[in-house]
Protein backbone atom coordinates (compact mmCIF):
# COMPACT_ATOMS: atom_id res chain seq x y z
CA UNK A 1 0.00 0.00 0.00
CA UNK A 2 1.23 3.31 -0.79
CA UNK A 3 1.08 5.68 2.52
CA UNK A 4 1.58 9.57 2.80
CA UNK A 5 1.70 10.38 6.28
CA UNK A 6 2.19 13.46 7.58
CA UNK A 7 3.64 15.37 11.05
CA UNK A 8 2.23 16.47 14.02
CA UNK A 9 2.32 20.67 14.47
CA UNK A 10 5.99 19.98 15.97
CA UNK A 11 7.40 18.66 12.18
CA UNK A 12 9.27 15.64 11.18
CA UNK A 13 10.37 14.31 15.08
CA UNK A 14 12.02 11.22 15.04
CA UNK A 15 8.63 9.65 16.03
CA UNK A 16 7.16 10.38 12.53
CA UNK A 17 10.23 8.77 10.85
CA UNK A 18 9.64 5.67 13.03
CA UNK A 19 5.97 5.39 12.45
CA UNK A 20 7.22 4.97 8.48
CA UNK A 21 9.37 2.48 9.71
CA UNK A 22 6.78 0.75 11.60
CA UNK A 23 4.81 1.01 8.61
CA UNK A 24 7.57 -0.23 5.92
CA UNK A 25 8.23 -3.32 7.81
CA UNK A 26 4.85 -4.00 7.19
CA UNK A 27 5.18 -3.95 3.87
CA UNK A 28 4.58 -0.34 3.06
CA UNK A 29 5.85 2.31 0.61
CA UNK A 30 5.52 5.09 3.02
CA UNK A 31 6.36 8.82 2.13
CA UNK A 32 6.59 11.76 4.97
CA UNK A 33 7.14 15.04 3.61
CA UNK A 34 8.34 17.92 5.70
CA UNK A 35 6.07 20.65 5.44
CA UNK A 36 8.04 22.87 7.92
CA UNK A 37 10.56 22.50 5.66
CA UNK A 38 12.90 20.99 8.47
CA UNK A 39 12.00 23.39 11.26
CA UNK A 40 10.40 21.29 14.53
CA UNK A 41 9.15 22.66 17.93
CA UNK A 42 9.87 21.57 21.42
CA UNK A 43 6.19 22.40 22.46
CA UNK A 44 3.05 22.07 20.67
CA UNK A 45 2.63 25.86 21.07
CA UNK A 46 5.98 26.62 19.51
CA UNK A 47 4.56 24.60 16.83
CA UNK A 48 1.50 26.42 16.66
CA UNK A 49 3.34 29.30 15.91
CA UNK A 50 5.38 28.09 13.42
CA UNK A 51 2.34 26.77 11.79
CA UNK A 52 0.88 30.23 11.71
CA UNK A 53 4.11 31.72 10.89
CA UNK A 54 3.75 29.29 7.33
CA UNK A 55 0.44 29.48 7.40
CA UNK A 56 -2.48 27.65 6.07
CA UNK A 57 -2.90 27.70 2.56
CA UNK A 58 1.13 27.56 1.90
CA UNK A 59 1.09 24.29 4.02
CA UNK A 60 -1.70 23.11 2.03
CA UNK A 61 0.20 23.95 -1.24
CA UNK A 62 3.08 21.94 -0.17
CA UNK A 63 0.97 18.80 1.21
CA UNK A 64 -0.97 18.47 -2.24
CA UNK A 65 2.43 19.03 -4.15
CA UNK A 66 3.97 16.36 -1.91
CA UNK A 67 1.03 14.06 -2.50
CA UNK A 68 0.26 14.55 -6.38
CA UNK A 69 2.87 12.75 -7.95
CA UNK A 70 1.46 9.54 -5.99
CA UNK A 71 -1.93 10.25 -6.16
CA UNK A 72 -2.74 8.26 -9.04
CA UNK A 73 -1.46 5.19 -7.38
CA UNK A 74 -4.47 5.23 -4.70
CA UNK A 75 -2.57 6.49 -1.76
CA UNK A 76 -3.68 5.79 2.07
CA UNK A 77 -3.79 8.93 3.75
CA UNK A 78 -2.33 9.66 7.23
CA UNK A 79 -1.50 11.69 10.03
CA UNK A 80 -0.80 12.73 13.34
CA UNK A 81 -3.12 15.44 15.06
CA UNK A 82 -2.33 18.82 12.64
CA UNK A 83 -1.02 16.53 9.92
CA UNK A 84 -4.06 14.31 10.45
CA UNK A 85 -5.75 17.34 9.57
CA UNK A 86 -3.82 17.67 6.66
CA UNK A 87 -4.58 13.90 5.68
CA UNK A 88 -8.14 14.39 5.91
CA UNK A 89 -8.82 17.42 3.76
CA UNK A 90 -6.48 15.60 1.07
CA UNK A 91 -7.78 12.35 1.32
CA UNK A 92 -11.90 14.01 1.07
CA UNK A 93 -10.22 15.75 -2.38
CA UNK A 94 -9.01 12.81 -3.82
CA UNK A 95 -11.17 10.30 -5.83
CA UNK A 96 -8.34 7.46 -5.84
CA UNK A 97 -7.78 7.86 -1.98
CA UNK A 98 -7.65 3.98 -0.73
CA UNK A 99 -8.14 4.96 3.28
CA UNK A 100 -7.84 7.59 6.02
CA UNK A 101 -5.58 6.88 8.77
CA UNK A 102 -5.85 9.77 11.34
CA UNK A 103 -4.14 10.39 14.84
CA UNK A 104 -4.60 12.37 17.54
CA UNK A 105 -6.41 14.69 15.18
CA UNK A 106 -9.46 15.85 12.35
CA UNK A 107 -10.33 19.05 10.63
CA UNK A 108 -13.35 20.70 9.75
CA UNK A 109 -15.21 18.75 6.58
CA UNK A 110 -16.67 21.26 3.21
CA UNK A 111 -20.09 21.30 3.01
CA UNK A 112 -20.05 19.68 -0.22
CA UNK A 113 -17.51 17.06 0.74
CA UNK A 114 -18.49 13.44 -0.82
CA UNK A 115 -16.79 10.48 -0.79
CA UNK A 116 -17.55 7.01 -1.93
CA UNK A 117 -17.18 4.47 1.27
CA UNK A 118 -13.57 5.71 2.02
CA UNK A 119 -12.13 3.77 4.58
CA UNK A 120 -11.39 6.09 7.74
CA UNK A 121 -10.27 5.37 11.06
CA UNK A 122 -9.57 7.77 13.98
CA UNK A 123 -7.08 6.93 17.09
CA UNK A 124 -7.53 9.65 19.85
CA UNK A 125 -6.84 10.64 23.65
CA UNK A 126 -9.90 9.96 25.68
CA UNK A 127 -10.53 13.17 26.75
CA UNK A 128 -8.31 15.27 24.09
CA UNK A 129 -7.63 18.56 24.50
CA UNK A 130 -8.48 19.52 20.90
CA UNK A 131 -10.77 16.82 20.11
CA UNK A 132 -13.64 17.22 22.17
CA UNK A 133 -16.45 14.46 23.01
CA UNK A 134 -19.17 16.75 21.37
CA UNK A 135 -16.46 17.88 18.38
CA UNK A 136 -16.06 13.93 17.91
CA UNK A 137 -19.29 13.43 17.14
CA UNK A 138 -20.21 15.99 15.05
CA UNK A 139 -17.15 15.35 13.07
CA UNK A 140 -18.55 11.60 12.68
CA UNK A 141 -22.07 12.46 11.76
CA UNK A 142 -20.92 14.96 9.35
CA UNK A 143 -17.70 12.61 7.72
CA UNK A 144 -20.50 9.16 7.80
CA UNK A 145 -22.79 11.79 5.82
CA UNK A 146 -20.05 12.49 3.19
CA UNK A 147 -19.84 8.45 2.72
CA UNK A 148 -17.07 7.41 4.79
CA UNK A 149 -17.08 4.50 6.44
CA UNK A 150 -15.77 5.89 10.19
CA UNK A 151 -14.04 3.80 12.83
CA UNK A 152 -12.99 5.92 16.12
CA UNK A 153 -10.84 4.54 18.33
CA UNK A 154 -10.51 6.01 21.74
CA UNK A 155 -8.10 5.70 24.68
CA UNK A 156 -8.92 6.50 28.20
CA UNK A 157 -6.35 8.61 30.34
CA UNK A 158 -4.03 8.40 27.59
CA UNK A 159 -2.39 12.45 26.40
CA UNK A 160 -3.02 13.91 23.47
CA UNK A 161 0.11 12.56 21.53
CA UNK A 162 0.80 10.02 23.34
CA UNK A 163 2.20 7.31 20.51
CA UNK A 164 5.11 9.92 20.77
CA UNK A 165 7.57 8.29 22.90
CA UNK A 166 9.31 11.09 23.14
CA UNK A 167 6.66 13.52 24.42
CA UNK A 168 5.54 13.13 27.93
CA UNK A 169 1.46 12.35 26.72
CA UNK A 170 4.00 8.78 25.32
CA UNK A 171 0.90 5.91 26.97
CA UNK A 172 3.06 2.14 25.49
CA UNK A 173 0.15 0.37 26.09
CA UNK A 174 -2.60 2.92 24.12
CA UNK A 175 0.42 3.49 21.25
CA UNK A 176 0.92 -0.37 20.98
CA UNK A 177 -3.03 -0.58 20.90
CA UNK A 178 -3.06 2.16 18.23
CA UNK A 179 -0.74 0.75 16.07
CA UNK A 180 -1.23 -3.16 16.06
CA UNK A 181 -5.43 -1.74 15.42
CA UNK A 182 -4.04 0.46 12.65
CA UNK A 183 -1.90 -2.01 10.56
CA UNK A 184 -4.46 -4.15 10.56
CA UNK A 185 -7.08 -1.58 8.76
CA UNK A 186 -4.33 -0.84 6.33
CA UNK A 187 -4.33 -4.73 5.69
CA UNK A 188 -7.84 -4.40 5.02
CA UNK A 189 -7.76 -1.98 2.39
């Protein structure tokens, strides 16, 4: 399966480049471009800023010109929280998109979003600090009613990146969980 996964808000960490490891040895062609262009943040507010300081629609720019030569090919979209984000609105643009792997984060869906049963599945903290209970399931309603087929996953007491193990939200036993549920739905696609 050909994946595009894409960072957190705090850029390619050493945790991204392992999750496409993870995901390689699984059989995988995995891509993860840097759209900080090699800048990363100690602190999800550092990244914040840094993701302001790009802003939006030049991060988008560089996310579909990352994905676009591959696109063709079906691609698996995925991320964690921002680049989850990212993921989603590229995955809901593209008719070939094969799945929609988020983590630790969604975005807002267009009104006139549409998709034909794409795979999606959702890891998150249970509570998240930017993914709300009531956000949650608005964001379900609304992606189920643009045809995706939704699978949330959620994970008590566990912080909001916490497959990171390098972050102190790192939770083995939720991150473990995450992954040996998500390599199985990529499997299945």
């Amino acid at each position: 399966m050909d994946i595009m996964l894409f960072h957190s808000v705090q850029g390619l960490r050493p945790a991204v480049h392992a999750a496409a490891d993870r995901l390689r040895a699984a059989g995988h062609e995995v891509r993860v471009p840097d759209l900080f262009d090699g800048q990363t943040a100690g602190t999800v507010e550092d990244g914040m800023a840094l993701k302001e300081k790009i802003g939006k629609e030049e991060l988008l720019r560089r996310a579909v010109l990352a994905a676009a030569p591959y696109s063709e090919r079906g691609l698996v979209y995925a991320g964690f929280s921002f680049g989850g984000s990212v993921a989603q609105n590229l995955a809901l643009g593209d008719e070939k998109a094969r799945g929609l792997l988020l983590m630790h984060g969604t975005s807002d869906i267009a009104e006139n979003a549409a998709v034909d049963e794409l795979p999606v599945q959702l890891h998150v903290a249970d509570p998240d600090p930017f993914e709300s209970h009531d956000w949650l399931t608005a964001w379900y309603l609304r992606m189920r009613q643009a045809g995706a087929d939704v699978e949330i996953y959620r994970y008590p007491g566990a912080g909001h990146l916490y497959t990171d193990p390098d972050l102190p939200d790192y939770d083995a036993a939720a991150a473990e969980e995450t992954w040996r549920t998500a390599l199985a739905f990529i499997a299945s696609l």
